[in-house]
N, C-alpha and C. Protein backbone atom coordinates (compact mmCIF):
# COMPACT_ATOMS: atom_id res chain seq x y z
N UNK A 1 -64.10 27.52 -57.17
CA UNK A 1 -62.99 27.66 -56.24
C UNK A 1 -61.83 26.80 -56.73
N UNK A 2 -60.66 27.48 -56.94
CA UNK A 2 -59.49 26.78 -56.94
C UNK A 2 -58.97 25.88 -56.25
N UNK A 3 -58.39 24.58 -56.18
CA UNK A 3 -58.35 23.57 -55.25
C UNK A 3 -56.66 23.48 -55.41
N UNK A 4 -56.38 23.90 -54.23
CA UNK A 4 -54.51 23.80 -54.68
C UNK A 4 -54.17 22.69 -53.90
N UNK A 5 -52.96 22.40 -54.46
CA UNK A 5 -52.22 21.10 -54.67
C UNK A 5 -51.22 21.24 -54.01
N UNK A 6 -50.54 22.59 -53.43
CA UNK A 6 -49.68 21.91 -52.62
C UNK A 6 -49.59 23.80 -51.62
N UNK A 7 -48.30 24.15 -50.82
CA UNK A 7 -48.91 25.16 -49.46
C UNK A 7 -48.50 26.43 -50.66
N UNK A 8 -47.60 26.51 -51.63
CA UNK A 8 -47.05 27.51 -52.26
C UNK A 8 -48.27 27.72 -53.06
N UNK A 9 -48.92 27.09 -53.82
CA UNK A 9 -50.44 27.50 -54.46
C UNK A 9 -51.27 28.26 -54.06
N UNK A 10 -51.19 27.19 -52.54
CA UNK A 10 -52.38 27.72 -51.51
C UNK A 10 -52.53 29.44 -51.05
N UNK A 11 -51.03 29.47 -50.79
CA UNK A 11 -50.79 30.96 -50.17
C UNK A 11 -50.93 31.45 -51.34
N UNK A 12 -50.66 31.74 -52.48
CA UNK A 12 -51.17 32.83 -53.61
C UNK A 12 -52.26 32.85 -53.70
N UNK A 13 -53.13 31.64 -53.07
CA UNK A 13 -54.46 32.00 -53.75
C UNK A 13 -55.05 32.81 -52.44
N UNK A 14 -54.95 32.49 -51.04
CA UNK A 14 -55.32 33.39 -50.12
C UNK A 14 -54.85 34.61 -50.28
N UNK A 15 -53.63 34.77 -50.93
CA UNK A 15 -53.26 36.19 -51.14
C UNK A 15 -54.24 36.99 -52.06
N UNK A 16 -54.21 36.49 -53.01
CA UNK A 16 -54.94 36.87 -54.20
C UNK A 16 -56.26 37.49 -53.72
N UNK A 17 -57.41 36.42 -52.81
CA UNK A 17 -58.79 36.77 -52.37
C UNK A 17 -58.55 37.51 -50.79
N UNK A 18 -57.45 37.91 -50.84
CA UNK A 18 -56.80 38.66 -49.17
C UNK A 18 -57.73 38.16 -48.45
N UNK A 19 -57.47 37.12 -47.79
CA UNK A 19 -58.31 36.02 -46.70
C UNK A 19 -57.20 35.27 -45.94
N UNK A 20 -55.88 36.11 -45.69
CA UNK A 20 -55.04 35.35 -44.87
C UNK A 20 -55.48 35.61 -43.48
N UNK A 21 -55.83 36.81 -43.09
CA UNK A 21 -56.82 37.60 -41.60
C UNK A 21 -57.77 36.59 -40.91
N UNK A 22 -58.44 36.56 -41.69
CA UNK A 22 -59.70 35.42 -41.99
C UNK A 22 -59.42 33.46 -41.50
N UNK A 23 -58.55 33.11 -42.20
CA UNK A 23 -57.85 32.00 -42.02
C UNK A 23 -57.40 32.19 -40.83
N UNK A 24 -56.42 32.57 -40.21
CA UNK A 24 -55.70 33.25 -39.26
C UNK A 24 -57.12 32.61 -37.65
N UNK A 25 -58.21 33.93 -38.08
CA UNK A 25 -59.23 33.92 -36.92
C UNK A 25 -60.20 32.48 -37.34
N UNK A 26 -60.10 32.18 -38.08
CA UNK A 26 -60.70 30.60 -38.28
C UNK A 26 -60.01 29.42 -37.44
N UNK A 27 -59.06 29.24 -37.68
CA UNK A 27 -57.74 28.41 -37.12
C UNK A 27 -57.68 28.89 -35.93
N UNK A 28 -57.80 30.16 -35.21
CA UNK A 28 -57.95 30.39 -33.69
C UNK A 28 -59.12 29.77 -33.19
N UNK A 29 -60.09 30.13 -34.09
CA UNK A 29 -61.51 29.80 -33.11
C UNK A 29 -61.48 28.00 -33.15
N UNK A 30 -60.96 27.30 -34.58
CA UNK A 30 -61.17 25.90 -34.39
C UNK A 30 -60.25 25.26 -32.85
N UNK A 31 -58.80 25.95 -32.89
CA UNK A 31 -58.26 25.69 -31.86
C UNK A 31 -58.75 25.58 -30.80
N UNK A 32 -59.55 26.98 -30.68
CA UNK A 32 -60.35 27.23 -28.99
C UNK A 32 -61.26 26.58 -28.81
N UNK A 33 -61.85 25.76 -30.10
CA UNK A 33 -62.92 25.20 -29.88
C UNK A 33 -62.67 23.35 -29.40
N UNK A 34 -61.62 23.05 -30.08
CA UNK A 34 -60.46 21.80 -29.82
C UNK A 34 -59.74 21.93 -28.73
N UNK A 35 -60.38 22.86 -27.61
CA UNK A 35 -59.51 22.88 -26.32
C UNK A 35 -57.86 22.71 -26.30
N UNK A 36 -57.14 23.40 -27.47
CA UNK A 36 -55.89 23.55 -27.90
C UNK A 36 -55.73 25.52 -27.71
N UNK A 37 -54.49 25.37 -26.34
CA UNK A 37 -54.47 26.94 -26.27
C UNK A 37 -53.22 26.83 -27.20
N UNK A 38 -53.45 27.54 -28.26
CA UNK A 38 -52.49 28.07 -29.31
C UNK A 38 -53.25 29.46 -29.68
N UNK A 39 -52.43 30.28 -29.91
CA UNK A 39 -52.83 31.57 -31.31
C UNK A 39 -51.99 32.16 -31.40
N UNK A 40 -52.68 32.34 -32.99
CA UNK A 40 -51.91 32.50 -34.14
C UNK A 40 -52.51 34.43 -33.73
N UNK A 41 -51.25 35.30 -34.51
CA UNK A 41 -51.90 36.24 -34.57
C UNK A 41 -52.33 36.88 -35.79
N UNK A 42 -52.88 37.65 -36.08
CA UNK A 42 -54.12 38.28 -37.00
C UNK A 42 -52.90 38.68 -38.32
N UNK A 43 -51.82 39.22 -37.90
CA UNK A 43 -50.81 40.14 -38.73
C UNK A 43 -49.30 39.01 -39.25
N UNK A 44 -50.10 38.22 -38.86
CA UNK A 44 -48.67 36.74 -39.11
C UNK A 44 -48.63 36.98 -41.01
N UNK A 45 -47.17 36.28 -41.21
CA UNK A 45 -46.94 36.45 -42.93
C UNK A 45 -47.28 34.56 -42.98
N UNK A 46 -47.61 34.47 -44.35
CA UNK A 46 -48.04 32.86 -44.78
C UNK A 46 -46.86 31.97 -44.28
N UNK A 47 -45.33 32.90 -44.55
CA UNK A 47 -44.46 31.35 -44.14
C UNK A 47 -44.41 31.64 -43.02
N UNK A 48 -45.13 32.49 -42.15
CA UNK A 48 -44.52 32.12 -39.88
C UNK A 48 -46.16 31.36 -39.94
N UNK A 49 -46.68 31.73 -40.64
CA UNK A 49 -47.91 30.78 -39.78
C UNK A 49 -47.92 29.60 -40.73
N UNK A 50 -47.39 28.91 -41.68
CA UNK A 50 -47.18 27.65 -41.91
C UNK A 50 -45.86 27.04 -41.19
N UNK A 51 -44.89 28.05 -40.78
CA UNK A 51 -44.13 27.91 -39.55
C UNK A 51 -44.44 27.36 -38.46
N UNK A 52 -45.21 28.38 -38.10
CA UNK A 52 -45.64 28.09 -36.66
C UNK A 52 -46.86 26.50 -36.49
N UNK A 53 -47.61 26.36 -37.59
CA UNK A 53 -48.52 25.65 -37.46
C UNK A 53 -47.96 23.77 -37.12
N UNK A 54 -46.44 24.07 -38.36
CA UNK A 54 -45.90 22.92 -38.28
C UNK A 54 -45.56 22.63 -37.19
N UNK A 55 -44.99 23.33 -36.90
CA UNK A 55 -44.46 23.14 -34.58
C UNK A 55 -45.62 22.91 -33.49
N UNK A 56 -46.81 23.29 -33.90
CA UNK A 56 -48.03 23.07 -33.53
C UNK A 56 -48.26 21.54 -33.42
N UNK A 57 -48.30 21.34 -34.80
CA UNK A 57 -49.16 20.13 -35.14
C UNK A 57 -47.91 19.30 -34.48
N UNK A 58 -46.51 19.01 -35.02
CA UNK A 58 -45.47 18.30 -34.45
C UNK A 58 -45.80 18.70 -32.82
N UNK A 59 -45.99 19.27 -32.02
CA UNK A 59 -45.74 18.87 -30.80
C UNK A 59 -47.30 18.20 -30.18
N UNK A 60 -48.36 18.40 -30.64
CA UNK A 60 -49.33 17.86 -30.45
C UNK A 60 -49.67 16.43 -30.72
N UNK A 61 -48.59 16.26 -32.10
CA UNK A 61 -48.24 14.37 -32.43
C UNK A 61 -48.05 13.54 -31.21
N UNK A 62 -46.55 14.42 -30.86
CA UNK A 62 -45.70 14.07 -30.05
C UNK A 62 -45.90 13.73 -28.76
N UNK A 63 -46.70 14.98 -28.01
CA UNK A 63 -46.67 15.25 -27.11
C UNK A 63 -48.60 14.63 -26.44
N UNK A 64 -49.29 15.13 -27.44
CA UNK A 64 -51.00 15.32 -26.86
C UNK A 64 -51.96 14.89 -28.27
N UNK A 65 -51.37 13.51 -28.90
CA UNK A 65 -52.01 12.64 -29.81
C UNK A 65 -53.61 12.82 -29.57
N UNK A 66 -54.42 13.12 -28.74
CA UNK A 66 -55.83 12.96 -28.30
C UNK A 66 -56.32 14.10 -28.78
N UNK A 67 -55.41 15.63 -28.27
CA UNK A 67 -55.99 16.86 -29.23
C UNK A 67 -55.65 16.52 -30.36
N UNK A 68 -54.37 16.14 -30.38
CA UNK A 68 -54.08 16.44 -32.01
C UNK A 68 -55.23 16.25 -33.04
N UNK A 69 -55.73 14.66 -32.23
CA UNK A 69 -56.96 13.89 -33.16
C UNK A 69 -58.07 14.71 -33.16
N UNK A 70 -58.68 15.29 -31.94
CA UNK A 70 -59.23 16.24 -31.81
C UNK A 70 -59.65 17.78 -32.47
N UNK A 71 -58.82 17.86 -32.51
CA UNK A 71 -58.27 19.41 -33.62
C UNK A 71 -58.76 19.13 -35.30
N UNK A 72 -58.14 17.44 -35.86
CA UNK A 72 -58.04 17.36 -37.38
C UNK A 72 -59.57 17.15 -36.97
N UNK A 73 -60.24 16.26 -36.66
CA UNK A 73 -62.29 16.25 -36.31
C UNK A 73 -62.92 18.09 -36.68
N UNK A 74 -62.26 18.38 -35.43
CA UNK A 74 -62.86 20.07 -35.33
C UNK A 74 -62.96 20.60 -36.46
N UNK A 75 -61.88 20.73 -36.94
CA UNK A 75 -61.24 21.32 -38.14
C UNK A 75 -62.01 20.29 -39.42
N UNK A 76 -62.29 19.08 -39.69
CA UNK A 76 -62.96 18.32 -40.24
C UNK A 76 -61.65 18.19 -41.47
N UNK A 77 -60.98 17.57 -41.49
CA UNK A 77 -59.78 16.85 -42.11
C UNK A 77 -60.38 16.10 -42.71
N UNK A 78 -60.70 15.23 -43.87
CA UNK A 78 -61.39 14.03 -44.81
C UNK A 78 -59.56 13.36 -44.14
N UNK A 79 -60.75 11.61 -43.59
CA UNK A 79 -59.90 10.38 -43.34
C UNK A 79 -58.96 10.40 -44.31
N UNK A 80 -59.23 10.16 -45.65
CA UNK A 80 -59.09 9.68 -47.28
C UNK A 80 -57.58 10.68 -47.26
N UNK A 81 -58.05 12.24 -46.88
CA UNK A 81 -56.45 12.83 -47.44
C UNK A 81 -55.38 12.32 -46.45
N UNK A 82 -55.88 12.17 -44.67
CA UNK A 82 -54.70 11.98 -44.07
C UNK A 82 -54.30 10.37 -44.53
N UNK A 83 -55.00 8.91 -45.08
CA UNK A 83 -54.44 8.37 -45.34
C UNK A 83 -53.29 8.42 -46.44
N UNK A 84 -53.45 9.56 -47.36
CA UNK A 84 -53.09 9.62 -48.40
C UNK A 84 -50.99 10.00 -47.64
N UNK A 85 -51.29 10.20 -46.95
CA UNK A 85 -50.19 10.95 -46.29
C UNK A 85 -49.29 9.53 -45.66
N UNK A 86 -48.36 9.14 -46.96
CA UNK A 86 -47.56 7.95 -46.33
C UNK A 86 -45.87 7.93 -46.49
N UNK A 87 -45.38 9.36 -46.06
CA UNK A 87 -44.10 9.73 -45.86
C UNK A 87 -43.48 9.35 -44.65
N UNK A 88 -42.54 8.55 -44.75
CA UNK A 88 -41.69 8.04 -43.51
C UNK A 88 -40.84 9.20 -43.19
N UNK A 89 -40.28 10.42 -43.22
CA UNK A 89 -39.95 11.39 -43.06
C UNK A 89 -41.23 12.31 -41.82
N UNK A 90 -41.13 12.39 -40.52
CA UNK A 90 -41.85 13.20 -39.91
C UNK A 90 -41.84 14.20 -40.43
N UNK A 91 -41.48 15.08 -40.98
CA UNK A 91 -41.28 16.93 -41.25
C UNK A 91 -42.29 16.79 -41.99
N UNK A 92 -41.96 15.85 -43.43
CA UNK A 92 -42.64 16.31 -44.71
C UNK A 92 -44.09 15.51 -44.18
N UNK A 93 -44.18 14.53 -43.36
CA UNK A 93 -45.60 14.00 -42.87
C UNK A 93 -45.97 15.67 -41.97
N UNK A 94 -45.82 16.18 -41.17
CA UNK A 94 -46.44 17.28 -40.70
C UNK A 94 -46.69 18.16 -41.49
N UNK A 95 -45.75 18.72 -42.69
CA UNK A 95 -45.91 19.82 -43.76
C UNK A 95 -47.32 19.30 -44.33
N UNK A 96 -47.43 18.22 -44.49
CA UNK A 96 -48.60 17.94 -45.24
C UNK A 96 -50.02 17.32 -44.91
N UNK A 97 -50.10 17.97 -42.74
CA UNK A 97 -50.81 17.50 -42.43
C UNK A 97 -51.35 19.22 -42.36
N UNK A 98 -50.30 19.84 -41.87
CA UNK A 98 -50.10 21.45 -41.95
C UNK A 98 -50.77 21.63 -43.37
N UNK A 99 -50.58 21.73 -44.66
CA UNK A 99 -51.17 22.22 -45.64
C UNK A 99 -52.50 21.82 -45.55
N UNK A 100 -52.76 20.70 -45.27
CA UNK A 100 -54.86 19.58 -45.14
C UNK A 100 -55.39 20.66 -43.99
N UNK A 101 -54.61 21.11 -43.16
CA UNK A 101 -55.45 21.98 -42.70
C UNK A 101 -55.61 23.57 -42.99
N UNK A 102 -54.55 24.13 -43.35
CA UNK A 102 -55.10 25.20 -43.89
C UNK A 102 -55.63 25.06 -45.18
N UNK A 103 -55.59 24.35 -46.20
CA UNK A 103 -56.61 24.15 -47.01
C UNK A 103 -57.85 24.12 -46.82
N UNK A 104 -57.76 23.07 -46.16
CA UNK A 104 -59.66 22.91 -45.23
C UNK A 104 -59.99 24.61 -44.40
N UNK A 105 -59.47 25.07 -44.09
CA UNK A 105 -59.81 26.63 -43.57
C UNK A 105 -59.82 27.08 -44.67
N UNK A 106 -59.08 27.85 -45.77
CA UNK A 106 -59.29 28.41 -46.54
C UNK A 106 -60.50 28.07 -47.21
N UNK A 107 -60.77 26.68 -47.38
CA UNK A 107 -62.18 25.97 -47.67
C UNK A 107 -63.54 26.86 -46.96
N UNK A 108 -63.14 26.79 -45.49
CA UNK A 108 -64.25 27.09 -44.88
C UNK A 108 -64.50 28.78 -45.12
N UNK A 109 -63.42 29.62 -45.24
CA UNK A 109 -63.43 31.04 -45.11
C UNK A 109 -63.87 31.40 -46.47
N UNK A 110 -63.85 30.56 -47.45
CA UNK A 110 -63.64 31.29 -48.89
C UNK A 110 -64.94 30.98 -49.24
N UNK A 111 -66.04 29.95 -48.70
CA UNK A 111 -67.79 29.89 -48.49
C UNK A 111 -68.00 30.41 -47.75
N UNK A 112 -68.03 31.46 -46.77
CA UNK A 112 -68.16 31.91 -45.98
C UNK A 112 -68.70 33.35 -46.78
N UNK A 113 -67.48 33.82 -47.25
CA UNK A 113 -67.40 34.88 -47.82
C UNK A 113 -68.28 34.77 -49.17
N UNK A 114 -68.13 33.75 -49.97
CA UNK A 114 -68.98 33.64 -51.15
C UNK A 114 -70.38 33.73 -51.44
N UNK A 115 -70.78 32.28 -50.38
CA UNK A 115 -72.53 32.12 -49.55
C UNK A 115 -73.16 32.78 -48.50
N UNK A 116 -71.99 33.61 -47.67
CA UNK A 116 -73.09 33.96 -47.19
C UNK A 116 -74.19 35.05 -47.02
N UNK A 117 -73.78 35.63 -48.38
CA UNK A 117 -75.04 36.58 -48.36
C UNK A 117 -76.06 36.28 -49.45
N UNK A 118 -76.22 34.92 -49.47
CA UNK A 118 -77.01 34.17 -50.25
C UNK A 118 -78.58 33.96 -49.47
């Protein structure tokens, strides 16, 4: 598996293994499962739902710090990358809390699909 480095990578490579659908209903169910009513819908393009996710995650900072924390657990975020994240700029700190998590989904969807008919 390809390990991309930054959200423009990322989206070619979900494009590539067409698993943006997939991601999409992953990121719903972690939400619903993080008692966060958000959704995303099934037919979204890569930049409205890295759009939308950023406004997500920014108002959940902002607003409901407890899901927020909640959500990166669910979703299983590694401590190590969000420390890595030391931009005094809020935007580019959310863009790149936004990419740790759809990475980590694409993570989860792209074993999913690989293992499980192992």
């Amino acid at each position: 598996m390809l390990k991309p480095q930054n959200s423009l990578e990322l989206f070619k490579t979900i494009e590539a293994e067409q698993l943006l659908e997939k991601i999409v209903e992953q990121l719903n169910k972690d939400f619903q499962l993080a008692n966060i009513n958000e959704h995303f819908i099934n037919t979204i393009s890569p930049n409205s739902l890295k759009n939308e996710l950023d406004a997500v995650v920014l108002d959940l900072i902002s607003n409901k710090y407890d899901d927020y924390l909640n959500l990166l657990y669910r979703i299983d975020i590694p401590e190590k990358d969000l420390a890595l994240i030391k931009d005094d700029k809020l935007t580019i700190a959310i863009e790149q809390i936004s990419f740790l998590i759809l990475k980590r989904e694409f993570q989860k969807v792209w074993l999913k699909k690989n293992y499980n008919s192992l």
